[in-house]
N, C-alpha and C. Protein backbone atom coordinates (compact mmCIF):
# COMPACT_ATOMS: atom_id res chain seq x y z
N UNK A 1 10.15 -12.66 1.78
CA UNK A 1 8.93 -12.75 1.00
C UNK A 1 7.74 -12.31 1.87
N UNK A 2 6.94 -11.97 1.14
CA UNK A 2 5.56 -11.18 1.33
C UNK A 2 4.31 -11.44 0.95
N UNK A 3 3.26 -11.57 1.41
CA UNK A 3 1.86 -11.84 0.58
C UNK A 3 1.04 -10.92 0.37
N UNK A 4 0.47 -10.56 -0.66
CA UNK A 4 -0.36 -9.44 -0.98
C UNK A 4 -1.57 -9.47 -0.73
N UNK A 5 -2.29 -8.76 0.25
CA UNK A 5 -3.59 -9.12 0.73
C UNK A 5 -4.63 -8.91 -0.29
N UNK A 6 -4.33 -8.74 -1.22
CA UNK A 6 -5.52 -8.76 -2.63
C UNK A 6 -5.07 -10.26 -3.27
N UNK A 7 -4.09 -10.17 -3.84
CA UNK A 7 -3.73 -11.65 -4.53
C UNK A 7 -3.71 -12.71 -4.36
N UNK A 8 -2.67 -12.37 -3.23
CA UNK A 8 -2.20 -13.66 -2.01
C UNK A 8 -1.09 -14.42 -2.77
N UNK A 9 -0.66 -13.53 -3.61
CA UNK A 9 0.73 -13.96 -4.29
C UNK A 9 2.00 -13.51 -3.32
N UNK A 10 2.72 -14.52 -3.34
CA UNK A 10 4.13 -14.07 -2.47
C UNK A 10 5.64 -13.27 -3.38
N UNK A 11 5.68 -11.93 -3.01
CA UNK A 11 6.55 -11.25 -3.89
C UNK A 11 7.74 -10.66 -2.68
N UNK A 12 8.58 -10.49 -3.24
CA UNK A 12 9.48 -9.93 -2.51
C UNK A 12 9.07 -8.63 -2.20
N UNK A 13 10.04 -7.78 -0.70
CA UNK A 13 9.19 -6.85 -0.50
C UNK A 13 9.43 -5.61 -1.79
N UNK A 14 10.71 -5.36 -2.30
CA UNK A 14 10.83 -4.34 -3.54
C UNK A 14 9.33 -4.44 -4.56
N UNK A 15 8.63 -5.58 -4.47
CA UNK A 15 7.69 -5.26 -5.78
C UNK A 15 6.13 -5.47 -4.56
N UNK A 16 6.12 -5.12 -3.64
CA UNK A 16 5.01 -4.60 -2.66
C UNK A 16 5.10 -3.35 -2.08
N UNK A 17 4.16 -2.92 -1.45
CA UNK A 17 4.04 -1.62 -0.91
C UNK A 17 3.26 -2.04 0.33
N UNK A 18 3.51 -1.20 1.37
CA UNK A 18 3.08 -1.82 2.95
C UNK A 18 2.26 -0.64 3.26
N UNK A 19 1.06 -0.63 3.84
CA UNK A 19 0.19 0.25 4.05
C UNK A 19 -0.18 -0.07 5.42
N UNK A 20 -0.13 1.29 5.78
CA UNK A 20 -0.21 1.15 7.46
C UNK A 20 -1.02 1.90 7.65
N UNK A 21 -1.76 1.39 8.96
CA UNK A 21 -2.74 2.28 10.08
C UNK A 21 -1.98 2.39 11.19
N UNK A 22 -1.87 3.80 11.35
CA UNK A 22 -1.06 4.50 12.41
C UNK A 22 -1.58 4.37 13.71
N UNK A 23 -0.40 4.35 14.75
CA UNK A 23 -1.62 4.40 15.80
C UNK A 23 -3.05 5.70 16.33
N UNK A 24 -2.32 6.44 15.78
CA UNK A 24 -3.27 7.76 15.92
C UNK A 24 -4.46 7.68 14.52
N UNK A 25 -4.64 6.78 13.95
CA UNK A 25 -5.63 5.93 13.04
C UNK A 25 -5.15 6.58 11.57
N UNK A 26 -4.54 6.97 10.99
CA UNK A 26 -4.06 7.65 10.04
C UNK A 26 -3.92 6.21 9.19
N UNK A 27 -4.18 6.31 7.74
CA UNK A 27 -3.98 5.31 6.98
C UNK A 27 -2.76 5.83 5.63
N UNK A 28 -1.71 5.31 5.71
CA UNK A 28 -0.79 5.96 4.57
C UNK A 28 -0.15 4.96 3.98
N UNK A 29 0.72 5.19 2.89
CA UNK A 29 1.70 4.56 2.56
C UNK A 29 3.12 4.00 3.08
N UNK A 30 3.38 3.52 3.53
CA UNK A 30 4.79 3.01 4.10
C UNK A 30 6.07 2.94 3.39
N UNK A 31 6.70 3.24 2.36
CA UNK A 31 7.81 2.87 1.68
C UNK A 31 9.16 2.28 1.92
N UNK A 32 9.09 2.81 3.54
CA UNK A 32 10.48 2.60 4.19
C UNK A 32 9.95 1.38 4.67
N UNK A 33 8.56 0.78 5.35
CA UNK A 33 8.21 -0.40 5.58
C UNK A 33 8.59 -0.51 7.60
N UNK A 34 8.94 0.83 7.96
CA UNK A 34 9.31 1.14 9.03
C UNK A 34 8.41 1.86 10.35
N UNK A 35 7.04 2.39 9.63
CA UNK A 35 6.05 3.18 10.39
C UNK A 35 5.31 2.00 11.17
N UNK A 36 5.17 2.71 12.64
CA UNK A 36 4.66 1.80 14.23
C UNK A 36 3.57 1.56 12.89
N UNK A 37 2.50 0.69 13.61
CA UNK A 37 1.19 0.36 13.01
C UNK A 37 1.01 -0.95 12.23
N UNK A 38 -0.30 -1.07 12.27
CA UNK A 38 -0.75 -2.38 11.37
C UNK A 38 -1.08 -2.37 10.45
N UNK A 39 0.05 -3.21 9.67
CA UNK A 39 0.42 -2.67 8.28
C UNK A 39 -0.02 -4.18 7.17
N UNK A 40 -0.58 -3.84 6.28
CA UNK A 40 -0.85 -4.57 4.80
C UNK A 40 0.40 -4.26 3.67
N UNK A 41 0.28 -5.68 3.20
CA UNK A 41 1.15 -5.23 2.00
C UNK A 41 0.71 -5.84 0.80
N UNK A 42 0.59 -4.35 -0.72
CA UNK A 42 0.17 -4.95 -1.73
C UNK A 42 0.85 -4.83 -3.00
N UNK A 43 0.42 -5.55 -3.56
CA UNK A 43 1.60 -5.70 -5.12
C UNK A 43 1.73 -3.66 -5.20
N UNK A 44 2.50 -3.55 -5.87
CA UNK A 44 2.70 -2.32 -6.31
C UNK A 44 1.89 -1.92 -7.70
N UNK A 45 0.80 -1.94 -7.47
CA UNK A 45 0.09 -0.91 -8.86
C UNK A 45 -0.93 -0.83 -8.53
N UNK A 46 -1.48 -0.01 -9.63
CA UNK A 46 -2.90 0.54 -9.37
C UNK A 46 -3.82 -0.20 -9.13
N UNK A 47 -3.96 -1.35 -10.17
CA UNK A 47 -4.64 -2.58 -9.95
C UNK A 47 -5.33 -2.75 -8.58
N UNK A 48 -4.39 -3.08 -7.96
CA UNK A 48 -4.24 -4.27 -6.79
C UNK A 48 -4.80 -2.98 -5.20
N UNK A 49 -4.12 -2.07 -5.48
CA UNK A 49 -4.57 -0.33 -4.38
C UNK A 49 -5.88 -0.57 -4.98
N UNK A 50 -6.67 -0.20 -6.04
CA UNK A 50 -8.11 -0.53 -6.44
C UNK A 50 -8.95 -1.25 -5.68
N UNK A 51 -8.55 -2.51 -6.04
CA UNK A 51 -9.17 -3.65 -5.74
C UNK A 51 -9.52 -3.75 -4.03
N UNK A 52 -8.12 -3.51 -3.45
CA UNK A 52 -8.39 -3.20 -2.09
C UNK A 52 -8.61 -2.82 -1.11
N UNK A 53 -9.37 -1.66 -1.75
CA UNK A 53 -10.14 -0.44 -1.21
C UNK A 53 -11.67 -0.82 -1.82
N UNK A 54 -12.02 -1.12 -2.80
CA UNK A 54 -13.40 -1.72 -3.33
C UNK A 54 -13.87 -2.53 -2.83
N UNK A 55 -13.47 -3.94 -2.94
CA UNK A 55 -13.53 -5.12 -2.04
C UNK A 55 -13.61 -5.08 -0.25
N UNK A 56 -12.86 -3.90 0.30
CA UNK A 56 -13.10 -3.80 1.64
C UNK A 56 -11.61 -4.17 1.85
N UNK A 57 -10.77 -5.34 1.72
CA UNK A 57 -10.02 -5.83 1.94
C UNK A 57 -8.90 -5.11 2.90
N UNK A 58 -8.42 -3.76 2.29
CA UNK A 58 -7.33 -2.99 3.41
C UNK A 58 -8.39 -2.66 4.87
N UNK A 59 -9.86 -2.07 4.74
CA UNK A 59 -10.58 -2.15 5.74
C UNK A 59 -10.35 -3.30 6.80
N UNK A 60 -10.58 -4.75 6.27
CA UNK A 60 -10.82 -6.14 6.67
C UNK A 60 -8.99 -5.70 7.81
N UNK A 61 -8.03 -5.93 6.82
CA UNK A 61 -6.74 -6.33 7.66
C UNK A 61 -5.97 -5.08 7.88
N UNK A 62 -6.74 -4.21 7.89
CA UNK A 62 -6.16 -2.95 9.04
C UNK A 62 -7.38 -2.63 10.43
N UNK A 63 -8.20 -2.98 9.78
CA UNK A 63 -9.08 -3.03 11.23
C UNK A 63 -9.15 -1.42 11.57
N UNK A 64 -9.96 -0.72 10.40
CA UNK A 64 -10.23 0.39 10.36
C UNK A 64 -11.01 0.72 8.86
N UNK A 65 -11.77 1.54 9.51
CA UNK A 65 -12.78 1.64 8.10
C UNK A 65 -11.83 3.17 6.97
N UNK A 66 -11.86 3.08 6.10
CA UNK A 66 -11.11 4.39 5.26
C UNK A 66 -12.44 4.61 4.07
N UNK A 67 -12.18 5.90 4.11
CA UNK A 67 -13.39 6.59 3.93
C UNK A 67 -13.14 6.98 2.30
N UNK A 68 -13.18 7.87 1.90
CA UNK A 68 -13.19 7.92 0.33
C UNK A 68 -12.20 9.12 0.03
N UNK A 69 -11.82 9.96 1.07
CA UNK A 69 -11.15 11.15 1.11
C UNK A 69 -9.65 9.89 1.66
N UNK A 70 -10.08 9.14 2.51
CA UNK A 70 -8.61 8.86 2.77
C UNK A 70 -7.70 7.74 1.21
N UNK A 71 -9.01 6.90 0.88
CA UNK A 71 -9.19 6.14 -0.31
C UNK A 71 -8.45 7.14 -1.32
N UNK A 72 -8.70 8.17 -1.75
CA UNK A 72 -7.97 8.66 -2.90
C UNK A 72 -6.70 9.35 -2.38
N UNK A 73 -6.80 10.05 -1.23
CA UNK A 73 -5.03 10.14 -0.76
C UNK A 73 -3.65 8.77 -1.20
N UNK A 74 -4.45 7.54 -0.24
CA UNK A 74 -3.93 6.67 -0.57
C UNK A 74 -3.47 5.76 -1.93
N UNK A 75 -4.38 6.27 -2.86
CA UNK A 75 -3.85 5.92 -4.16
C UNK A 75 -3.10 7.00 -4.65
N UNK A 76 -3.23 8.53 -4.94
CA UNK A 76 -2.03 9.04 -4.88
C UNK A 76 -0.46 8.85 -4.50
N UNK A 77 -0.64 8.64 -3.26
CA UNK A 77 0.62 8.13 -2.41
C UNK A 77 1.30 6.80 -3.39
N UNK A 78 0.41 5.87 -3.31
CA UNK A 78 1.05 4.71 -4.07
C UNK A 78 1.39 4.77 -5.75
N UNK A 79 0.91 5.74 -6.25
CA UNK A 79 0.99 6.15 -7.23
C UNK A 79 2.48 6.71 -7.51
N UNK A 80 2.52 7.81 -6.89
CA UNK A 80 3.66 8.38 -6.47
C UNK A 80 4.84 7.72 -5.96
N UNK A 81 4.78 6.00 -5.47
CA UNK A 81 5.24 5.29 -5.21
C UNK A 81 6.05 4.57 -6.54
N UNK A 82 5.08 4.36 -6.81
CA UNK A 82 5.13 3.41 -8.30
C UNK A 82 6.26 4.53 -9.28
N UNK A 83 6.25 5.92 -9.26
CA UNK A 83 7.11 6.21 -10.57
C UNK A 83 8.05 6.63 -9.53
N UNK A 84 8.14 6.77 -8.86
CA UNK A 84 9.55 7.36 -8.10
C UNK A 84 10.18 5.58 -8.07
N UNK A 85 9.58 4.76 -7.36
CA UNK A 85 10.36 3.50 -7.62
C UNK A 85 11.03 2.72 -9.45
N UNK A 86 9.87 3.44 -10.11
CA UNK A 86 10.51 3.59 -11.78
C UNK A 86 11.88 3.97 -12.34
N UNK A 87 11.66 5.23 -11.38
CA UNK A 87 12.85 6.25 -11.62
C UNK A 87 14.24 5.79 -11.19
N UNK A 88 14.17 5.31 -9.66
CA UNK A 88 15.04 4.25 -9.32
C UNK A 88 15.50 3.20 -9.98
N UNK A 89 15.26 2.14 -10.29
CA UNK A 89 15.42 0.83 -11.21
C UNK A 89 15.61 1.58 -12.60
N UNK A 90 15.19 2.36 -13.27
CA UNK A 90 15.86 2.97 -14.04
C UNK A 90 17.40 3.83 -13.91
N UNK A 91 18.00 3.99 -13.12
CA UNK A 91 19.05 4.73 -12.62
C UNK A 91 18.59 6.06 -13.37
N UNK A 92 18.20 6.65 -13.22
CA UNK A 92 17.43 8.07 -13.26
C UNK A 92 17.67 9.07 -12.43
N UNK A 93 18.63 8.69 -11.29
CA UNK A 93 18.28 9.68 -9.92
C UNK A 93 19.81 9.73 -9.97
């Protein structure tokens, strides 16, 4: 189990997404949950990626400021997260 730094609900890791700051300061998506860095993890949807980029919150617990170019990469990414993990649980693939 996992806590979502927007909610603070505890979900298993399949229904979170882990967002990491690289050491070379890069802010991305994690899926494998395996990239070096200091990593957040948030519910999986748009919602919650929103909220924690507005609020400051991924700023606060990555300990790096993300700018608005990296802000919309990063919802892409999780986006892209969200239906490829669809596609999966659907047996689709």
């Amino acid at each position: 189990m996992r806590t979502c730094v927007v909610t603070r609900a505890k979900r298993t890791k399949r229904e979170l997404i882990r967002i990491v700051r690289t050491p070379s300061g890069d802010v991305q998506c994690d899926p494998s949950g395996r990239l070096d860095g200091r990593g957040a993890y948030i519910t999986l949807d748009d919602t919650s990626v929103r909220m924690a980029l507005a609020q400051g919150i991924l700023d606060k617990h990555l300990q790096s400021p993300i700018d608005d170019e990296m802000a919309k990469d990063l919802i892409r990414q999780v986006m892209s997260e969200v239906r490829r993990r669809r596609v999966t649980e659907d047996g689709d693939v």
